[in-house]
Protein backbone atom coordinates (compact mmCIF):
# COMPACT_ATOMS: atom_id res chain seq x y z
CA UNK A 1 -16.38 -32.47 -12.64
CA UNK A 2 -17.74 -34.92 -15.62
CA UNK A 3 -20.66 -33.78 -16.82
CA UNK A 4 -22.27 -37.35 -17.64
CA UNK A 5 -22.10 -37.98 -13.76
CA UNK A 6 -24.66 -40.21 -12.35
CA UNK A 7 -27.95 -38.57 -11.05
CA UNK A 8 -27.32 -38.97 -7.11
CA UNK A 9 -27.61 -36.68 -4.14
CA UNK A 10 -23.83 -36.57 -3.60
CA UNK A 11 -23.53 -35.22 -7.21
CA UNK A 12 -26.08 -32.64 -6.82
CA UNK A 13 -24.29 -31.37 -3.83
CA UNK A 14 -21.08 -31.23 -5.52
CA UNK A 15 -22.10 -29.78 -8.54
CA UNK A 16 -24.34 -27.06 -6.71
CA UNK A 17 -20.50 -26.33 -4.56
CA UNK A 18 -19.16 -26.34 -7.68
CA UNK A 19 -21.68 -23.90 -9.42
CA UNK A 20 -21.54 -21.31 -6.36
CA UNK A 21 -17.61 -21.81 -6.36
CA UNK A 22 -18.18 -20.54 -10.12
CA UNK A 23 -20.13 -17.65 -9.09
CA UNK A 24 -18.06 -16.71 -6.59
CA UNK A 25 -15.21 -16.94 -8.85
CA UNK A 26 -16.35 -14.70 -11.26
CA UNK A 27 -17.68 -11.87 -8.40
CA UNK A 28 -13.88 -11.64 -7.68
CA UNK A 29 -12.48 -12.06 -11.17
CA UNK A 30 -15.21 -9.22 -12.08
CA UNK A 31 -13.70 -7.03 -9.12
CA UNK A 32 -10.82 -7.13 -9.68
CA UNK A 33 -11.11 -5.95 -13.24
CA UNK A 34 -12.75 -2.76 -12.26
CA UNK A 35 -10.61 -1.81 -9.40
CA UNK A 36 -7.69 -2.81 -12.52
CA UNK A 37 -9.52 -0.22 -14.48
CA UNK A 38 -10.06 2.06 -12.54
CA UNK A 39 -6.24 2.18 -11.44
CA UNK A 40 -5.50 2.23 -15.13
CA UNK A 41 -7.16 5.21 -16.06
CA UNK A 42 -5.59 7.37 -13.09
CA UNK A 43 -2.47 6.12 -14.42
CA UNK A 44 -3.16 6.92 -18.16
CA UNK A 45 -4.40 10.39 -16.96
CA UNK A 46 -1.25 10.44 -14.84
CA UNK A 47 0.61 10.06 -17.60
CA UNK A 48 -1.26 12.72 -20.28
CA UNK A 49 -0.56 15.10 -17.42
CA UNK A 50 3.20 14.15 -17.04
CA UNK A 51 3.90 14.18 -20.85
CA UNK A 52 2.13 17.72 -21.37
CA UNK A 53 4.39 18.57 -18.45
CA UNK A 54 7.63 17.03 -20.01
CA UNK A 55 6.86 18.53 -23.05
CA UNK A 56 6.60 22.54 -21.98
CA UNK A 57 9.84 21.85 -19.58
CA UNK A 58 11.60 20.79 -22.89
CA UNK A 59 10.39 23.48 -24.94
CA UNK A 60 11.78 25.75 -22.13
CA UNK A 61 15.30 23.95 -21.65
CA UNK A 62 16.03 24.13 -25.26
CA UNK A 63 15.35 27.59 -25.52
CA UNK A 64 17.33 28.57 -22.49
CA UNK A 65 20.41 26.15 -23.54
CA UNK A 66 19.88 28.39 -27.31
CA UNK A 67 20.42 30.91 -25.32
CA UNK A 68 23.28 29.37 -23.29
CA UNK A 69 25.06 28.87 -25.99
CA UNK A 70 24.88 32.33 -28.04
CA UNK A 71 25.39 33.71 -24.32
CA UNK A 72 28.63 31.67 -23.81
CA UNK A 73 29.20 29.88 -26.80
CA UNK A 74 28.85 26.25 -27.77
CA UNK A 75 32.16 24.86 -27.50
CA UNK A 76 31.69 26.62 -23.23
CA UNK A 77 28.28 25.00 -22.93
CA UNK A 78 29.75 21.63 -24.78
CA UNK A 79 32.80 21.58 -22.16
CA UNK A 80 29.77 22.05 -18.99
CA UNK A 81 27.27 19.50 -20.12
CA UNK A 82 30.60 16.71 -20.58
CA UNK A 83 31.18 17.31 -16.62
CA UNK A 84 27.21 16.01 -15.82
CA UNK A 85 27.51 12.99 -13.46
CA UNK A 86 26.02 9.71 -14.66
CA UNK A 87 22.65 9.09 -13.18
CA UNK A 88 22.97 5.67 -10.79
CA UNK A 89 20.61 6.40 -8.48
CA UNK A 90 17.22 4.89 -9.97
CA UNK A 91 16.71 1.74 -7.62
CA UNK A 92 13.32 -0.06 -9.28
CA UNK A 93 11.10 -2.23 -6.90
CA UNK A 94 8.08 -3.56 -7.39
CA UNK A 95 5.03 -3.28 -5.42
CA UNK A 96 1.36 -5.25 -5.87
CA UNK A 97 -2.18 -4.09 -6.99
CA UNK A 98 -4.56 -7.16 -6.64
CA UNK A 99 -2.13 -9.40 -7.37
CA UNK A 100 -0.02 -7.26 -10.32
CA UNK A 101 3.73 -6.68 -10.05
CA UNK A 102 3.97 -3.02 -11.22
CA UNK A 103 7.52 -1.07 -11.12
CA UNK A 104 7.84 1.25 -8.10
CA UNK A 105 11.14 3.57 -9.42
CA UNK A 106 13.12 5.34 -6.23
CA UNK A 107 15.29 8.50 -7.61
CA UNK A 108 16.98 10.36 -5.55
CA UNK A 109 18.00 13.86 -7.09
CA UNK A 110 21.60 14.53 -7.33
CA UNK A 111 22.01 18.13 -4.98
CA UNK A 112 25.70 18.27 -6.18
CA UNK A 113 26.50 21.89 -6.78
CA UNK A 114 27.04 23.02 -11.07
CA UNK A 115 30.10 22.32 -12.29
CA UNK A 116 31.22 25.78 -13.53
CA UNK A 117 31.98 29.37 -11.52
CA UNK A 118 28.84 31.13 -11.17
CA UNK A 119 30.90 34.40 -12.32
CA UNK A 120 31.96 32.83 -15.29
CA UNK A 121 28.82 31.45 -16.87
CA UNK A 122 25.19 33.31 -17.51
CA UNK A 123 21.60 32.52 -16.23
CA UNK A 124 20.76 31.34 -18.88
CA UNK A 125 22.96 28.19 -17.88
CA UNK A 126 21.54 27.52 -14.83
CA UNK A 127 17.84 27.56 -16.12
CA UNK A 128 18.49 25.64 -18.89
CA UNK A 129 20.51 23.02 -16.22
CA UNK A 130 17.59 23.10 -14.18
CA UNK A 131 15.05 22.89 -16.84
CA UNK A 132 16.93 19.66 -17.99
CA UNK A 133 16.67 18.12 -14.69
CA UNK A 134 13.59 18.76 -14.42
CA UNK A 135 12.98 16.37 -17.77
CA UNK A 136 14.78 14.20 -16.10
CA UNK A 137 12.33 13.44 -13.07
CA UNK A 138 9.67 14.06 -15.49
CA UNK A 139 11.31 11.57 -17.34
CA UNK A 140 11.62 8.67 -14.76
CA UNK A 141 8.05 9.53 -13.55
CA UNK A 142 6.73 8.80 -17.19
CA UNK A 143 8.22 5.36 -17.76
CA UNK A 144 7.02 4.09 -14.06
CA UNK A 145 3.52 5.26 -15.11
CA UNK A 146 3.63 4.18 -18.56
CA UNK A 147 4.89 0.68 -17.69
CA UNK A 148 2.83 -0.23 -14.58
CA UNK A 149 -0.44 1.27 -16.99
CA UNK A 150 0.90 -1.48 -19.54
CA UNK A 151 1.45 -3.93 -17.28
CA UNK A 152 -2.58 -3.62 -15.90
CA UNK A 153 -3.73 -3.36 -19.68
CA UNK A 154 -2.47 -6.91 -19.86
CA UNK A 155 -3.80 -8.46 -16.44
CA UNK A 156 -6.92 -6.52 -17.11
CA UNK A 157 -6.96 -8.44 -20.66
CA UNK A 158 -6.85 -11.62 -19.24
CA UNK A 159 -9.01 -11.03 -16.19
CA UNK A 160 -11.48 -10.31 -18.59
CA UNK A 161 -10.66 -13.28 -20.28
CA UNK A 162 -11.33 -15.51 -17.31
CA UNK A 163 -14.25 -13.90 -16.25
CA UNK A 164 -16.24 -14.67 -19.82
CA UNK A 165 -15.27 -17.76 -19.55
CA UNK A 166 -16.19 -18.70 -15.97
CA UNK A 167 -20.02 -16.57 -17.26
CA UNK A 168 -20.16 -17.56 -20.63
CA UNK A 169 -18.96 -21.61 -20.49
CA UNK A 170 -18.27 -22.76 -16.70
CA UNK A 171 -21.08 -21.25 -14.89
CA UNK A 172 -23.77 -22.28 -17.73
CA UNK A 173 -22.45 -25.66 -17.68
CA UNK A 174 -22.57 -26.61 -13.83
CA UNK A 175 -26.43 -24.95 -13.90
CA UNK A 176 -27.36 -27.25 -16.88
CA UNK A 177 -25.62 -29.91 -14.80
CA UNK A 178 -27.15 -28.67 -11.73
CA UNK A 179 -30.76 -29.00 -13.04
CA UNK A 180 -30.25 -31.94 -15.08
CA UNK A 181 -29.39 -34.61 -11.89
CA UNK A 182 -32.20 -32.47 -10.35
CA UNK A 183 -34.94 -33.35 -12.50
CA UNK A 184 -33.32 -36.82 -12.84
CA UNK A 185 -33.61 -37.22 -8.75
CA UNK A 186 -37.02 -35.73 -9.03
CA UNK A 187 -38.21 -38.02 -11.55
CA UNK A 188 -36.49 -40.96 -10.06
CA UNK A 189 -38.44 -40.00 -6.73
CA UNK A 190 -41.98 -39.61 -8.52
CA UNK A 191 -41.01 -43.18 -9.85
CA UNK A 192 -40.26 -44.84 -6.35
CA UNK A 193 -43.35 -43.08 -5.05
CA UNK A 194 -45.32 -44.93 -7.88
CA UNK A 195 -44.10 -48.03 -7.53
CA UNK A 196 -44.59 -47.78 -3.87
CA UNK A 197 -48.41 -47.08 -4.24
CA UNK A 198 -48.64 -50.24 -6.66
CA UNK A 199 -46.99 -52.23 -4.37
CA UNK A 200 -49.03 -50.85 -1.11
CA UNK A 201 -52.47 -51.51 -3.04
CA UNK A 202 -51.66 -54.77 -4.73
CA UNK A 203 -51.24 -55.29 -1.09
CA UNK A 204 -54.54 -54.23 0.09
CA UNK A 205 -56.21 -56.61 -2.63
């Protein structure tokens, strides 16, 4: 809307819609940023909890595969870890938090039986297989939560954005507006109501 409108009653009304269309925009736009913040910082505590998690499963791995491979040797443990099947069953979707596309990852465990003789190979195998698997979920887990918690950072950022500027510069502007072709309308009317008078006792002389 120009700001250097005329003064009329059709302008008033459109600048007070636009004013409360202002407000209204920024109750939503201010919203939304807190229920994006608040999802954020279940997702960054998410996260600290998944990494602290990650991070004792691979201290335990790596000590049972040490193990593994003084148990068995590391040319035996070498030969096992070449047979591991590719992982190809991450299917990533997307799903939508007030109005955000964040990754949604699907993984579906392989339940494929190890591929060495149980006789022929120590616990110390299997724990360390399992431990590494483990990571593994762990892993995939971390990455959804780390991107969808970068992913709000940035709509939060320019939510945030929007809503200053819709408080700071739009909403400032159609009240100054607002009460500007008021008091012009008002004055105006204390004019005509003047004149009027004159007119009605020039009359009565």
């Amino acid at each position: 809307m120009n700001p250097n409108m005329f003064p009329t009653k059709g302008n008033l009304i459109l600048a007070k819609n636009s004013l409360a269309l202002a407000r209204q925009g920024y109750e939503l736009m201010d919203k939304k940023r807190n229920i994006l913040i608040k999802e954020l910082m279940e997702l960054i505590t998410n996260a600290d909890e998944i990494q602290t998690e990650i991070d004792m499963t691979f201290n335990s791995a790596y000590t049972y595969l040490q193990r593994a491979n003084i148990e068995l040797g590391v040319n035996y443990v070498e030969g096992v870890t070449a047979s591991v099947p590719i992982e190809n069953s991450i299917d990533i979707k997307t799903r939508s938090i007030m109005g955000v596309e964040i990754p949604l990852v699907r993984y579906t465990p392989h339940n494929m039986p190890p591929a060495y003789s149980y006789y022929s190979s120590m616990e110390s195998l299997d724990e360390a297989k399992m431990a590494f698997e483990k990571v593994k979920d762990l892993t995939i887990r971390l990455s959804m939560t780390e991107n969808s918690a970068y992913k709000l950072a940035a709509n939060i950022k320019k939510t945030q954005k929007r809503a200053n500027a819709l408080k700071n510069i739009t909403i400032p502007a159609y009240e100054e507006l607002t009460k500007n072709i008021f008091n012009a309308l008002e004055e105006k009317d204390r004019e005509e109501f003047t004149r009027l008078k004159v007119i009605k006792r020039n009359k009565s002389r």
